[in-house]
Protein backbone atom coordinates (compact mmCIF):
# COMPACT_ATOMS: atom_id res chain seq x y z
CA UNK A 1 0.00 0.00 0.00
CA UNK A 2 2.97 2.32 0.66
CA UNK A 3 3.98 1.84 -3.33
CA UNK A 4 0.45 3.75 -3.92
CA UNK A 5 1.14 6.89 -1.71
CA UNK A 6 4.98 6.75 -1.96
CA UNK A 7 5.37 10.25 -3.75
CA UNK A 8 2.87 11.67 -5.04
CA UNK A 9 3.07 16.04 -5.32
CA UNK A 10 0.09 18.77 -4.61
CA UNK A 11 -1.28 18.40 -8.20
CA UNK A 12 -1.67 14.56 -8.41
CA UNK A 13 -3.09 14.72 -4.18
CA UNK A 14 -5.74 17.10 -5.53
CA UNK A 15 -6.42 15.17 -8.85
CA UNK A 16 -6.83 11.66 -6.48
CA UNK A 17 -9.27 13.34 -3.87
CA UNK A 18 -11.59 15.20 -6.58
CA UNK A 19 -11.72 11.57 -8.16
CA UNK A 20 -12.39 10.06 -5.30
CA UNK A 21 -14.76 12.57 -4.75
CA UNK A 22 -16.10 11.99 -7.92
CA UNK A 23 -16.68 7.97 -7.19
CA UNK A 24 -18.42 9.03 -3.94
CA UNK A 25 -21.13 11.09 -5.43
CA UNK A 26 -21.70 8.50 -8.30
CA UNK A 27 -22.47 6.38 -5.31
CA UNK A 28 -24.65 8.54 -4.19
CA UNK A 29 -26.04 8.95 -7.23
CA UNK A 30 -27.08 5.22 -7.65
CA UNK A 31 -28.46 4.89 -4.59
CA UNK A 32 -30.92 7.93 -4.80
CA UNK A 33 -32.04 6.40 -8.38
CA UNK A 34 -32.04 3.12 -6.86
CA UNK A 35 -34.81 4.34 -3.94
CA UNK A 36 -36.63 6.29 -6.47
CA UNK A 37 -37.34 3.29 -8.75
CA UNK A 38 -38.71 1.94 -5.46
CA UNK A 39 -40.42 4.99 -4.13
CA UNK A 40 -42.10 7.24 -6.64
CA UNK A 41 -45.09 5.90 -8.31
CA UNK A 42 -45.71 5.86 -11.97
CA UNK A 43 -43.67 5.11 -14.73
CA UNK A 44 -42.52 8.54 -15.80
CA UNK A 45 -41.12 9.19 -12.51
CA UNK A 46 -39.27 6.10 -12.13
CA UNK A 47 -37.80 6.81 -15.60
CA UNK A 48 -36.18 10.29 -14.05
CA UNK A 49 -34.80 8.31 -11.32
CA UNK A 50 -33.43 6.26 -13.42
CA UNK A 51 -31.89 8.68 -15.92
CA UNK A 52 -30.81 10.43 -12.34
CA UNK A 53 -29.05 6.99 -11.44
CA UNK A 54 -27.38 6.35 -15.01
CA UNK A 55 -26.09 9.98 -15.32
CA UNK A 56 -25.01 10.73 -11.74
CA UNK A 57 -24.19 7.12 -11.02
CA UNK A 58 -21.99 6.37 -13.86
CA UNK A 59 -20.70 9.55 -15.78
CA UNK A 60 -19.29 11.40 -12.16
CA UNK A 61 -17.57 7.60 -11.59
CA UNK A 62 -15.90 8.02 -14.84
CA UNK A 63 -14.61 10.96 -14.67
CA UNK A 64 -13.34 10.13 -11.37
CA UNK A 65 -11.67 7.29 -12.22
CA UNK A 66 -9.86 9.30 -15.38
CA UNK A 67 -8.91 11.58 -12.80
CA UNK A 68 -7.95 8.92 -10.16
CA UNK A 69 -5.81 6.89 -13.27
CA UNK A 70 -4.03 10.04 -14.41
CA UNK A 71 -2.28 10.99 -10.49
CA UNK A 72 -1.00 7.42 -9.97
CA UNK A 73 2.20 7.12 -11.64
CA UNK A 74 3.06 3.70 -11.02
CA UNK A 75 0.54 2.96 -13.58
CA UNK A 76 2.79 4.18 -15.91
CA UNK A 77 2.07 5.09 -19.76
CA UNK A 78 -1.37 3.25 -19.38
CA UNK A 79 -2.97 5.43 -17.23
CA UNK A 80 -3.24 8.01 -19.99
CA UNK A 81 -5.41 4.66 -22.02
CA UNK A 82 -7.31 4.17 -19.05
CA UNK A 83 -8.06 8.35 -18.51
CA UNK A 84 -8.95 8.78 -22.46
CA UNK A 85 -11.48 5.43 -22.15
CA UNK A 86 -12.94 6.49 -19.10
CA UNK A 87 -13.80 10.41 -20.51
CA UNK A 88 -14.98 8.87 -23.78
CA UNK A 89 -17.50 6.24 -22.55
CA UNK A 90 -18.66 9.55 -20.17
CA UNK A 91 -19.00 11.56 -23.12
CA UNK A 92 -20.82 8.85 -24.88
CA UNK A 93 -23.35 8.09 -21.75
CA UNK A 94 -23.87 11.78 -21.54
CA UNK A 95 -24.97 11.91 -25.19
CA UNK A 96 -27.41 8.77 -25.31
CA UNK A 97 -28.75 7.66 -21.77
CA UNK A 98 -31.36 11.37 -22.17
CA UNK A 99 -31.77 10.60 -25.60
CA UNK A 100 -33.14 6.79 -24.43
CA UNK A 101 -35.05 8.14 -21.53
CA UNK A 102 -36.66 10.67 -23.74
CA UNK A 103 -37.58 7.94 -26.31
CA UNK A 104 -38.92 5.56 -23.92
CA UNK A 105 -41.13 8.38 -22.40
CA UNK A 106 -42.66 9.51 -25.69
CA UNK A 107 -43.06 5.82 -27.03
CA UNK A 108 -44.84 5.13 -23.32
CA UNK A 109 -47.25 8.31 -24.05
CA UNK A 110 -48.01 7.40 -27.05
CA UNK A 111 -48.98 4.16 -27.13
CA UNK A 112 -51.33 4.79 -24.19
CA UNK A 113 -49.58 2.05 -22.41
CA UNK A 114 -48.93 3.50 -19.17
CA UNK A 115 -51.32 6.22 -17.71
CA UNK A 116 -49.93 9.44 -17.11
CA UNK A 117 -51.27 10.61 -13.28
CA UNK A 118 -51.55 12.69 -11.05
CA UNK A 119 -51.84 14.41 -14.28
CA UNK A 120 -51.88 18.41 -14.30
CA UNK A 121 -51.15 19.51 -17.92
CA UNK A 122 -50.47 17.27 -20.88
CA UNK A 123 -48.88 19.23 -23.81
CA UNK A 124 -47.89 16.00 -25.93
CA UNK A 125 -52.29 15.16 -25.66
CA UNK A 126 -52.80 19.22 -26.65
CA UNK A 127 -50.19 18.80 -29.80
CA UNK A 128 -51.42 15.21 -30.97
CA UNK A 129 -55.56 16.97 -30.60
CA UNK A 130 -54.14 20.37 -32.87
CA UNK A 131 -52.09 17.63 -35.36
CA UNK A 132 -56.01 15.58 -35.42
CA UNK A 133 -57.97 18.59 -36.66
């Protein structure tokens, strides 16, 4: 364990305990979508939770663990590999997972599947009535 925190300067201390950081609130982040699903009662609102869990619970990790990777030196040249993997797969959940949520919400209301309540104000039900006429 000494071999991990043998010398290791201000910049690379920082860079570990944001990453750390970083893991810790993706933990977080998992468990608060993992209650919602449990918690909150129709289908839309489990899908936020769960958006909230796949975001928060696996992009912060990421990140973390590029930051974590890139202050340990004994990890030599493939630490900058494991960084650049790390940001692009975080880039690449950033871009889809609210694309997928967003799809399976509008397929949901469409198909009349899954009732939408307590419902205050449906805007997708006022466009597809204007489209009718």
């Amino acid at each position: 364990m000494e071999l991990i925190f043998q010398e290791l300067n201000l910049v690379q201390e920082i860079m570990m305990f944001i990453g750390l950081l970083l893991i810790f609130i993706g933990v977080f982040c998992d468990i608060v979508g993992s209650i919602g699903m449990v918690r909150f009662p129709n289908f839309f609102v489990r899908l936020h939770a769960a958006t909230v869990g796949s975001i928060g619970g696996a992009v912060y990790p990421l990140i973390g663990v590029s930051l974590l990777s890139l202050s340990l030196d004994y990890l030599g040249s493939i630490r900058y590999f494991i960084a650049t993997g790390a940001f692009i797969t975080a880039i690449a959940i950033v871009l889809t997972a609210p694309a997928g949520s967003h799809a399976l919400a509008r397929a949901a209301h469409r198909s009349g599947t899954v009732p939408v309540y307590p419902k205050v104000c449906d805007h997708l039900e006022e466009d597809k009535e204007v489209i009718e006429e």
